[in-house]
C-alpha atoms as a PDB file:
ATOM      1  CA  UNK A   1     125.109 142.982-234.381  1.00  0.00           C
ATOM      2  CA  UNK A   2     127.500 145.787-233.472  1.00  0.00           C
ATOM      3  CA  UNK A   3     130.732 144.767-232.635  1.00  0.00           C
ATOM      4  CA  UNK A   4     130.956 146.497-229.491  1.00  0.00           C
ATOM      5  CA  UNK A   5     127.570 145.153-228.341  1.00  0.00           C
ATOM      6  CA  UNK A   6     129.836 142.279-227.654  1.00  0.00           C
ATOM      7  CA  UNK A   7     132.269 143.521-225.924  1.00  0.00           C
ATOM      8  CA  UNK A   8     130.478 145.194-223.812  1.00  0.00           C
ATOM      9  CA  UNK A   9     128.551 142.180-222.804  1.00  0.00           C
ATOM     10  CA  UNK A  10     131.587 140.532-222.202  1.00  0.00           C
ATOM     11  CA  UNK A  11     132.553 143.189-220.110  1.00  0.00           C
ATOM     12  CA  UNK A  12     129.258 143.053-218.205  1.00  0.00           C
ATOM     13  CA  UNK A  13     129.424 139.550-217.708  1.00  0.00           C
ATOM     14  CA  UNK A  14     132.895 139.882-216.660  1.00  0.00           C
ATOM     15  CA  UNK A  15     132.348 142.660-213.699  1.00  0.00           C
ATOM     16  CA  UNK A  16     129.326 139.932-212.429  1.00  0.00           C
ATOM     17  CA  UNK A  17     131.502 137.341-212.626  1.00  0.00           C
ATOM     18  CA  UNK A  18     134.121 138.900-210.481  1.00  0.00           C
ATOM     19  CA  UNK A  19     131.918 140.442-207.956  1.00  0.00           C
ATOM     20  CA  UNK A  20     130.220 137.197-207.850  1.00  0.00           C
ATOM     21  CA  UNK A  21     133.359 135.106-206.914  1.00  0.00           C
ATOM     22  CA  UNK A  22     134.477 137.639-204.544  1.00  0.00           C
ATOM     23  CA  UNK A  23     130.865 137.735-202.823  1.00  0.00           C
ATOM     24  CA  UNK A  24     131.272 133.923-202.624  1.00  0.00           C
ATOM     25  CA  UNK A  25     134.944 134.390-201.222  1.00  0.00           C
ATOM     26  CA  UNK A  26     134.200 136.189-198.450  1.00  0.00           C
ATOM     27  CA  UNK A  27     130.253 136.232-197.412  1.00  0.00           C
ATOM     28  CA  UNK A  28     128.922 132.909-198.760  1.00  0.00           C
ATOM     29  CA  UNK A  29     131.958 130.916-197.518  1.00  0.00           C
ATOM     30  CA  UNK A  30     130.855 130.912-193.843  1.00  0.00           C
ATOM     31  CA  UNK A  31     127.234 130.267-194.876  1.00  0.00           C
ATOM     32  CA  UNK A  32     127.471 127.706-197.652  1.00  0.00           C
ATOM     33  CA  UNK A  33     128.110 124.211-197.266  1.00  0.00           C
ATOM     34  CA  UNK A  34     131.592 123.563-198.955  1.00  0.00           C
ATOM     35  CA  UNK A  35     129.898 121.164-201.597  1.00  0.00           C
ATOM     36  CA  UNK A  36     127.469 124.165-202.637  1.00  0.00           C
ATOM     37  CA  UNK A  37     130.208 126.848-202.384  1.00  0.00           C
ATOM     38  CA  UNK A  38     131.519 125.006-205.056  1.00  0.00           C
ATOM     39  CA  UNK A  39     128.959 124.373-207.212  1.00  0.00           C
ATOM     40  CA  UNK A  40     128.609 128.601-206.854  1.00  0.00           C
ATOM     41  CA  UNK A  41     132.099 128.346-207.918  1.00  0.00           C
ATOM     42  CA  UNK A  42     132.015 126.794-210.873  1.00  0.00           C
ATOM     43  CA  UNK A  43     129.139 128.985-212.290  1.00  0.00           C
ATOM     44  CA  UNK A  44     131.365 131.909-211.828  1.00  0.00           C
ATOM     45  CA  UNK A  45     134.500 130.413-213.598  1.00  0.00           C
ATOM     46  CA  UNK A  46     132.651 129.319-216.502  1.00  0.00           C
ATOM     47  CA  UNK A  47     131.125 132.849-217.071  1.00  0.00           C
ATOM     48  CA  UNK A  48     134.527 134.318-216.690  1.00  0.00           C
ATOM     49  CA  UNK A  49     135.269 132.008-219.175  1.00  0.00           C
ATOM     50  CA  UNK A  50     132.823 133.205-221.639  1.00  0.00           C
ATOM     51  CA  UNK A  51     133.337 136.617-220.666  1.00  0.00           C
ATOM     52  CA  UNK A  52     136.152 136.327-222.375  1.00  0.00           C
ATOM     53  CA  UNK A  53     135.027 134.674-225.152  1.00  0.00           C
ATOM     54  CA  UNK A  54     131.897 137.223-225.486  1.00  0.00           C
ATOM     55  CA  UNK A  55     135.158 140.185-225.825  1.00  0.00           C
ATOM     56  CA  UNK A  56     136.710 137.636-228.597  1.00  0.00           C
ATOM     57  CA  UNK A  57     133.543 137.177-230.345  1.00  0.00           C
ATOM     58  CA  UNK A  58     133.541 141.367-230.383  1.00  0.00           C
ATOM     59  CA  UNK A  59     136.730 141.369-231.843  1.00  0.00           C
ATOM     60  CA  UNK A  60     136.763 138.796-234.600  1.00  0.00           C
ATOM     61  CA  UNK A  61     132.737 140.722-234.940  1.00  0.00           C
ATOM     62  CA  UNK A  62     134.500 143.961-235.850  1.00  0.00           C
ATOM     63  CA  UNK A  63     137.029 142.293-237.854  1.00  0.00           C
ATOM     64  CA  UNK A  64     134.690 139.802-239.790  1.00  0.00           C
ATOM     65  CA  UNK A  65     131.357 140.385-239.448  1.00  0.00           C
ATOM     66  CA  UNK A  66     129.125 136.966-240.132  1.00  0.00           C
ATOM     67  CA  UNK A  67     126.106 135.278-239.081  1.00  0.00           C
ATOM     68  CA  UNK A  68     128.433 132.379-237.315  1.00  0.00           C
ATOM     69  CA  UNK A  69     130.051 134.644-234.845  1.00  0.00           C
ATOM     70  CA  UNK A  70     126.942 136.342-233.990  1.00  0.00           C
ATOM     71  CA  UNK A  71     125.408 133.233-233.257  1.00  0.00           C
ATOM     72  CA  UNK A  72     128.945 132.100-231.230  1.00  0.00           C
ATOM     73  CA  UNK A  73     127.560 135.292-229.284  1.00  0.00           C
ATOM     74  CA  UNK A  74     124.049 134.753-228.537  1.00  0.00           C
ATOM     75  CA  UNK A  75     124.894 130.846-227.449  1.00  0.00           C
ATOM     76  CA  UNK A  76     127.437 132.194-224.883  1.00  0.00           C
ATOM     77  CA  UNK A  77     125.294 134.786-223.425  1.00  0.00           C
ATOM     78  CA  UNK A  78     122.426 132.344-223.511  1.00  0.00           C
ATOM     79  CA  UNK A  79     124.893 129.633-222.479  1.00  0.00           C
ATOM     80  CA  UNK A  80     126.274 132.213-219.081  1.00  0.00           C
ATOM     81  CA  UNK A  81     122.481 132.852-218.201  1.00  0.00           C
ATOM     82  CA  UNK A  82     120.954 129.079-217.731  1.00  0.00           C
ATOM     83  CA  UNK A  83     124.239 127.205-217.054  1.00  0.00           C
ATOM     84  CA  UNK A  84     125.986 130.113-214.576  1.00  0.00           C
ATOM     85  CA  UNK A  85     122.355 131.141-213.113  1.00  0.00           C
ATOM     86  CA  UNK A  86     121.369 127.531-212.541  1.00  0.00           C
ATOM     87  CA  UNK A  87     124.232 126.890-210.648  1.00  0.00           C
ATOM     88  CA  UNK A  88     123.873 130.091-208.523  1.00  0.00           C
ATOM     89  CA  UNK A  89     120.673 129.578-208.324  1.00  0.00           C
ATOM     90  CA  UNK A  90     120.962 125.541-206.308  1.00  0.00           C
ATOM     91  CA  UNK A  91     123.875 127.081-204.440  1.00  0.00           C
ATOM     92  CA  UNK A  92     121.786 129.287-202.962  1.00  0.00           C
ATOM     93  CA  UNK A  93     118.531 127.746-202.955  1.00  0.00           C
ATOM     94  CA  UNK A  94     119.643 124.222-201.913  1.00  0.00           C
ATOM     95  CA  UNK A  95     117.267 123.334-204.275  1.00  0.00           C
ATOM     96  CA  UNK A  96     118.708 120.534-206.312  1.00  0.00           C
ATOM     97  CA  UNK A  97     116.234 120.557-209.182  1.00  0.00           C
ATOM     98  CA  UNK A  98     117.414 123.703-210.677  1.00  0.00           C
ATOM     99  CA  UNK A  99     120.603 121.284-211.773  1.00  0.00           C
ATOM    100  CA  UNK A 100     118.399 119.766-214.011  1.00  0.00           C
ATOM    101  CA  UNK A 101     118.741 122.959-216.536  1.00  0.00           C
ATOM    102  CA  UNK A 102     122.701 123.209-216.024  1.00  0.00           C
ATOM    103  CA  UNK A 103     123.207 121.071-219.111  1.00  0.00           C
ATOM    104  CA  UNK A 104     120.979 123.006-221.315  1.00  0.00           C
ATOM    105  CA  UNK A 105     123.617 126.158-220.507  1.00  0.00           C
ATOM    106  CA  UNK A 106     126.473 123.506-221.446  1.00  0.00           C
ATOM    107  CA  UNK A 107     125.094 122.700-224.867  1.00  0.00           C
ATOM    108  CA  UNK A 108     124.565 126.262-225.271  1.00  0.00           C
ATOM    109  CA  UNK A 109     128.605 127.139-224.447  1.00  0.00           C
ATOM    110  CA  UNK A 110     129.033 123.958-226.926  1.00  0.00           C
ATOM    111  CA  UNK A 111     127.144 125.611-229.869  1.00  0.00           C
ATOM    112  CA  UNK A 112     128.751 128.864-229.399  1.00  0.00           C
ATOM    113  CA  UNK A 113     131.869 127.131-229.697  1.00  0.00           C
ATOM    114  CA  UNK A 114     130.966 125.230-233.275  1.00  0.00           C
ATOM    115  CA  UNK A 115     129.269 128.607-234.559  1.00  0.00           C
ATOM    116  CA  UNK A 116     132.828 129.395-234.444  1.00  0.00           C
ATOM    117  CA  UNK A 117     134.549 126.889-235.392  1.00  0.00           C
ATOM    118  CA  UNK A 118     132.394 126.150-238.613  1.00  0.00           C
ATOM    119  CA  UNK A 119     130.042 128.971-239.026  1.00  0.00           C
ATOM    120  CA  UNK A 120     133.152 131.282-238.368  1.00  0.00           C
ATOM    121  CA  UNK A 121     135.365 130.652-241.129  1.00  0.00           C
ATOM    122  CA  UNK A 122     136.031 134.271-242.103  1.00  0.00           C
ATOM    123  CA  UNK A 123     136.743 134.366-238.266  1.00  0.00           C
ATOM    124  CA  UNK A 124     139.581 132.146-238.306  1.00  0.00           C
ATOM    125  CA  UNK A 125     140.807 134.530-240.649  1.00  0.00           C
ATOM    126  CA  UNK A 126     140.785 137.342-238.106  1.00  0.00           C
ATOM    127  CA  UNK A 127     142.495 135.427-235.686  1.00  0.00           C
ATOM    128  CA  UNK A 128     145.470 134.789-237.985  1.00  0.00           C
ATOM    129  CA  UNK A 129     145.132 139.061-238.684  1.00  0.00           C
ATOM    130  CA  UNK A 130     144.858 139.930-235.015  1.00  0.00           C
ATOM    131  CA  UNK A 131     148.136 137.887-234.206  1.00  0.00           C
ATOM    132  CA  UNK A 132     150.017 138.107-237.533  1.00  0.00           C
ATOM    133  CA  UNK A 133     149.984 134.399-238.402  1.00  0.00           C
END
């Protein structure tokens, strides 16, 4: 995959995340019950959090290129579409049954974190390169 297929997904995913929390902020806030504001909430932190780590995975991609951060990639995107849209999705729905898919999103995140971690090895090495250790 090309490096800056990556980054740009992270960037993507970073713009929705942001517009997302600020639509939250300020129109769903009056609207949502605090308890389901919050569940909205988290969805959008966690794919801000793997925004980021879809822009690492294009770096350390373009650095290294391997099968274990491409993989890293795919489970994060994956990972931001069922755990993130569930969650949006019972905010605004009410409809508590679309929780029930949440965890598959977390697993996801999980595996994209080992596809670094031990699929990534050459990786590691371009984190020690990008910051000189």
């Amino acid at each position: 995959m090309n490096p800056i297929f990556w980054v740009r997904a992270g960037a993507g995913s970073m713009f929705l995340a942001v517009s997302l929390g600020a639509f939250a902020a300020h129109a769903l806030k009056a609207t949502l019950a605090p308890e389901l504001l919050a569940v909205f909430e988290t969805g959008a932190r966690y794919q801000v959090y793997h925004a980021l780590a879809l822009v690492l995975v294009g770096l350390l991609a373009a650095r290294w290129p391997g099968r274990g951060v491409n993989a890293a990639g795919w489970c994060f995107v994956a990972g931001t579409l069922i755990f993130s849209g569930s969650l949006y999705a019972l905010a605004l729905t009410g409809e508590r049954r679309l929780g029930a898919v949440t965890p598959v999103g977390g697993l996801l995140f999980l595996a994209g974190w080992l596809c670094l971690l031990f699929g990534g090895y050459r990786a590691a090495d371009a984190v020690r390169g990008l910051f000189n250790l």
